[in-house]
C-alpha atoms as a PDB file:
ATOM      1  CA  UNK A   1      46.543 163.886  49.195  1.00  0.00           C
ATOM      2  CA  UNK A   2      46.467 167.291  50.919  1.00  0.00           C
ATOM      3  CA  UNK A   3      47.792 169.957  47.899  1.00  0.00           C
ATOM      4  CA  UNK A   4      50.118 172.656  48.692  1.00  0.00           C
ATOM      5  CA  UNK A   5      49.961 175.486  50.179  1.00  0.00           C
ATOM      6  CA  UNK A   6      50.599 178.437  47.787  1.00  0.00           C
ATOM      7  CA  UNK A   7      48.110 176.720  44.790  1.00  0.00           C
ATOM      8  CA  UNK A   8      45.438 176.257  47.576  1.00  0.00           C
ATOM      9  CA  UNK A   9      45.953 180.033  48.802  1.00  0.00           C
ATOM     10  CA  UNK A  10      46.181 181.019  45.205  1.00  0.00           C
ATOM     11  CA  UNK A  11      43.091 179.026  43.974  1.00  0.00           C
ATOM     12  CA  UNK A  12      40.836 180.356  47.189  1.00  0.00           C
ATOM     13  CA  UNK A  13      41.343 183.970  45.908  1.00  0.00           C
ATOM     14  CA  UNK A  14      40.236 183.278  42.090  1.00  0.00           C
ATOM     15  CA  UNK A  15      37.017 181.103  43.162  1.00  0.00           C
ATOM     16  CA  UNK A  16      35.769 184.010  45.147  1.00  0.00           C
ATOM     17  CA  UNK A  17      37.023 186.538  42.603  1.00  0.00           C
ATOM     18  CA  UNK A  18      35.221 184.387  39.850  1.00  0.00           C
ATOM     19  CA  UNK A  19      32.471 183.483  41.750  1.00  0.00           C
ATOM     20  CA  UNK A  20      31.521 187.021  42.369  1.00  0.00           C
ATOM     21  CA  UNK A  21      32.172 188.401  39.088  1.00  0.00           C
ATOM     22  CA  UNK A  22      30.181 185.651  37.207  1.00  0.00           C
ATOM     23  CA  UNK A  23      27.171 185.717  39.266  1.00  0.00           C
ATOM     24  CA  UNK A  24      27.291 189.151  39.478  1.00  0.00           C
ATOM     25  CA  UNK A  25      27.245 189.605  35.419  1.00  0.00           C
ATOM     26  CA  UNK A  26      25.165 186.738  34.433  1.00  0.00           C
ATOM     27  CA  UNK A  27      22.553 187.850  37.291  1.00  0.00           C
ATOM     28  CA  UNK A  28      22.802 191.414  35.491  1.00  0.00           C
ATOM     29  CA  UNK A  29      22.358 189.755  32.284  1.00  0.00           C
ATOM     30  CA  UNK A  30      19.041 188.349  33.228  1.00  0.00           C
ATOM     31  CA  UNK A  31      18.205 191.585  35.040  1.00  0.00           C
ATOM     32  CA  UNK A  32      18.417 193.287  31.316  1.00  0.00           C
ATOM     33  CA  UNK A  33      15.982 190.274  29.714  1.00  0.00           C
ATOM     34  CA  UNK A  34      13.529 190.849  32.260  1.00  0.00           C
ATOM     35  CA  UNK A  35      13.605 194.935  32.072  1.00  0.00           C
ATOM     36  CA  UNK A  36      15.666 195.872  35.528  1.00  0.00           C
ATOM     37  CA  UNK A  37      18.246 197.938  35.080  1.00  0.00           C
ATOM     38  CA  UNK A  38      21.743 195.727  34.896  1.00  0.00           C
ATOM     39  CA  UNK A  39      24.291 197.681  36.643  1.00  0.00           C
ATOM     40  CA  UNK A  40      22.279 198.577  39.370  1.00  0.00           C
ATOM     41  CA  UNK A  41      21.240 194.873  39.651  1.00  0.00           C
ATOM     42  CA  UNK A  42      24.827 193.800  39.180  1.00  0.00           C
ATOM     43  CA  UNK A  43      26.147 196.093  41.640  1.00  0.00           C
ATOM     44  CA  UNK A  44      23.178 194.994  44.358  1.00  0.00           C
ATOM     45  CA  UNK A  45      23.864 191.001  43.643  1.00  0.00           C
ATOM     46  CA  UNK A  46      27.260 191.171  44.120  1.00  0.00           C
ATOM     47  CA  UNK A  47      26.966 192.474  47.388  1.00  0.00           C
ATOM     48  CA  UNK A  48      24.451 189.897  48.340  1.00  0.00           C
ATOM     49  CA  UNK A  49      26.611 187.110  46.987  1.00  0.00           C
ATOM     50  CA  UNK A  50      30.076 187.803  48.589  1.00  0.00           C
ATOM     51  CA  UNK A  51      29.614 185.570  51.571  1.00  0.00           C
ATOM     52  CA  UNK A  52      28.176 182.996  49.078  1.00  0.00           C
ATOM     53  CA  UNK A  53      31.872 183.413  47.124  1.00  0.00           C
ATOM     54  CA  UNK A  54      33.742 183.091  50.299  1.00  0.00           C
ATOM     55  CA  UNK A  55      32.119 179.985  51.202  1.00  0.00           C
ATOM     56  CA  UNK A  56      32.398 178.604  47.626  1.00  0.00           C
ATOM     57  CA  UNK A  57      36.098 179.207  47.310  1.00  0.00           C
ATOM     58  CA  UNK A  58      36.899 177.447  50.596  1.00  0.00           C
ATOM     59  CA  UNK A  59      35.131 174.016  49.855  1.00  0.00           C
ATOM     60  CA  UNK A  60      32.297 174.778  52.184  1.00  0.00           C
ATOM     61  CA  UNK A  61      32.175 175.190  56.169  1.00  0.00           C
ATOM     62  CA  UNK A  62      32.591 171.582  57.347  1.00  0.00           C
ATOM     63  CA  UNK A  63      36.090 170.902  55.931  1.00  0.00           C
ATOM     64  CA  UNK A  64      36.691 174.334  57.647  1.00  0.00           C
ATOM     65  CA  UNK A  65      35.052 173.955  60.708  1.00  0.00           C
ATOM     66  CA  UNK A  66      36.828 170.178  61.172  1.00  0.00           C
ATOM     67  CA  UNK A  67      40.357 172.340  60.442  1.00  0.00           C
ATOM     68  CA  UNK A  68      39.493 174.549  63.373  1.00  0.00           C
ATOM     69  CA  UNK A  69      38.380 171.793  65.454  1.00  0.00           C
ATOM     70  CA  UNK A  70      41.998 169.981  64.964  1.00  0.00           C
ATOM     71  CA  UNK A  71      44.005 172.820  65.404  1.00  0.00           C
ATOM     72  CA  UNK A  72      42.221 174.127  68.744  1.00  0.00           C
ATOM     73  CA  UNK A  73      41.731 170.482  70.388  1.00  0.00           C
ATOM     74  CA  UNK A  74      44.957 168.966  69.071  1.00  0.00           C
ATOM     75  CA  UNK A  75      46.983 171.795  69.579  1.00  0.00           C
ATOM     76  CA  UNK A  76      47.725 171.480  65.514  1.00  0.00           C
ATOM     77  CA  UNK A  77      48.321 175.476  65.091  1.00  0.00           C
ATOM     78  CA  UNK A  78      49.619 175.241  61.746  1.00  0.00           C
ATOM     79  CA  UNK A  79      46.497 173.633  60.190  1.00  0.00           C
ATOM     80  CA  UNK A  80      44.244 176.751  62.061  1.00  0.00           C
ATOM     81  CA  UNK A  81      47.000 178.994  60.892  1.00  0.00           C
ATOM     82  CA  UNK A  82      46.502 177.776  57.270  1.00  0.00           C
ATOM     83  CA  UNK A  83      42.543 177.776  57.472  1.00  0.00           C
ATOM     84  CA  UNK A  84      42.693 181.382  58.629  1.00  0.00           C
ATOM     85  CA  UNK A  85      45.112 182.175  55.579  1.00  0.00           C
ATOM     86  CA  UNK A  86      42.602 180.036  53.192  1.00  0.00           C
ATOM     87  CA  UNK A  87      39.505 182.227  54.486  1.00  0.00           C
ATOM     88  CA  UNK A  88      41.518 185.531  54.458  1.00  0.00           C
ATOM     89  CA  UNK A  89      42.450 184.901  50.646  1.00  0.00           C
ATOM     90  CA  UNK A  90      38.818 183.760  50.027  1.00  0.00           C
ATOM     91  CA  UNK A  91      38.006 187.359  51.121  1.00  0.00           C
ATOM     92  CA  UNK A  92      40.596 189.191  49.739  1.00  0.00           C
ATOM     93  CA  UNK A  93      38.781 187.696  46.070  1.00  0.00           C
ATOM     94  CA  UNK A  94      35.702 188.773  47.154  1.00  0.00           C
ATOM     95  CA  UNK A  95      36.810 191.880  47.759  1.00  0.00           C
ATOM     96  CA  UNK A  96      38.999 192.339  44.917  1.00  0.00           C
ATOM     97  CA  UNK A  97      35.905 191.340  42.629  1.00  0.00           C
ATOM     98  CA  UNK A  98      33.435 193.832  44.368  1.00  0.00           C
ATOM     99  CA  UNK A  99      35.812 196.635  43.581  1.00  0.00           C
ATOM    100  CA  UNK A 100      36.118 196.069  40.286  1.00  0.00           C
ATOM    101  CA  UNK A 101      32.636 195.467  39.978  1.00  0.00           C
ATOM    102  CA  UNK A 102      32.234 198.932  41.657  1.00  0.00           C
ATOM    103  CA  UNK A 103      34.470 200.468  39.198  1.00  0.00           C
ATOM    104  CA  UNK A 104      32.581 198.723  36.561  1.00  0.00           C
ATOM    105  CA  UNK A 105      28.984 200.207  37.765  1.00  0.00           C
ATOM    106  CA  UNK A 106      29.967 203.438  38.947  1.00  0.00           C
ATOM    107  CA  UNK A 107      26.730 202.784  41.801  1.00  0.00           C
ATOM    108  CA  UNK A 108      29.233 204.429  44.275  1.00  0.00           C
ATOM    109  CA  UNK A 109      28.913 207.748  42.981  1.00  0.00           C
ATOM    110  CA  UNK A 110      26.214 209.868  43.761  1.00  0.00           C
ATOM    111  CA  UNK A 111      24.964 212.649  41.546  1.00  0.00           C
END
């Protein structure tokens, strides 16, 4: 059974936003055991994972790609329309959750 709408939109945004936040801190935790320095680290994995989040948040491409596929050959324009929302959210987290870890790190600023 297909779940609704809003808690799907909703849940899209805080699996990217978690996804990136996590990785990003428990990547710069190991980056302090092994002697990196941990916001620079944090600040350099969570740009490399954002796509990762995005495709994390959305249940992977296939169910994705399958959505397109049924709304472009079947003329089903709601389901595309609601993919395109899904992914849009998804990056909206990942976004949301490389700001704050930008704010966090301060690797933005240059001196």
């Amino acid at each position: 059974m297909a779940e609704a709408f809003f808690p799907e939109f909703f849940k899209c945004f805080f699996i990217a936003l978690g996804v990136m936040l996590g990785g990003s801190f428990i990547g710069g935790l190991a980056s302090f055991i092994t002697g990196k320095p941990p916001l620079t680290e944090i600040y350099q994995i969570s740009s490399s994972l954002r796509i990762w989040a995005i495709i994390a948040s959305i249940g992977g491409t296939f169910d994705t790609l399958y959505s397109f596929e049924k709304g472009f050959l079947d003329g089903d324009t709601k389901t595309l329309f609601k993919q395109f929302l899904f992914i849009l959210s998804a990056m909206g987290g990942a976004q949301t959750a490389a700001l704050i870890i930008s704010w966090f790190t301060q690797e933005h600023i240059s001196s």
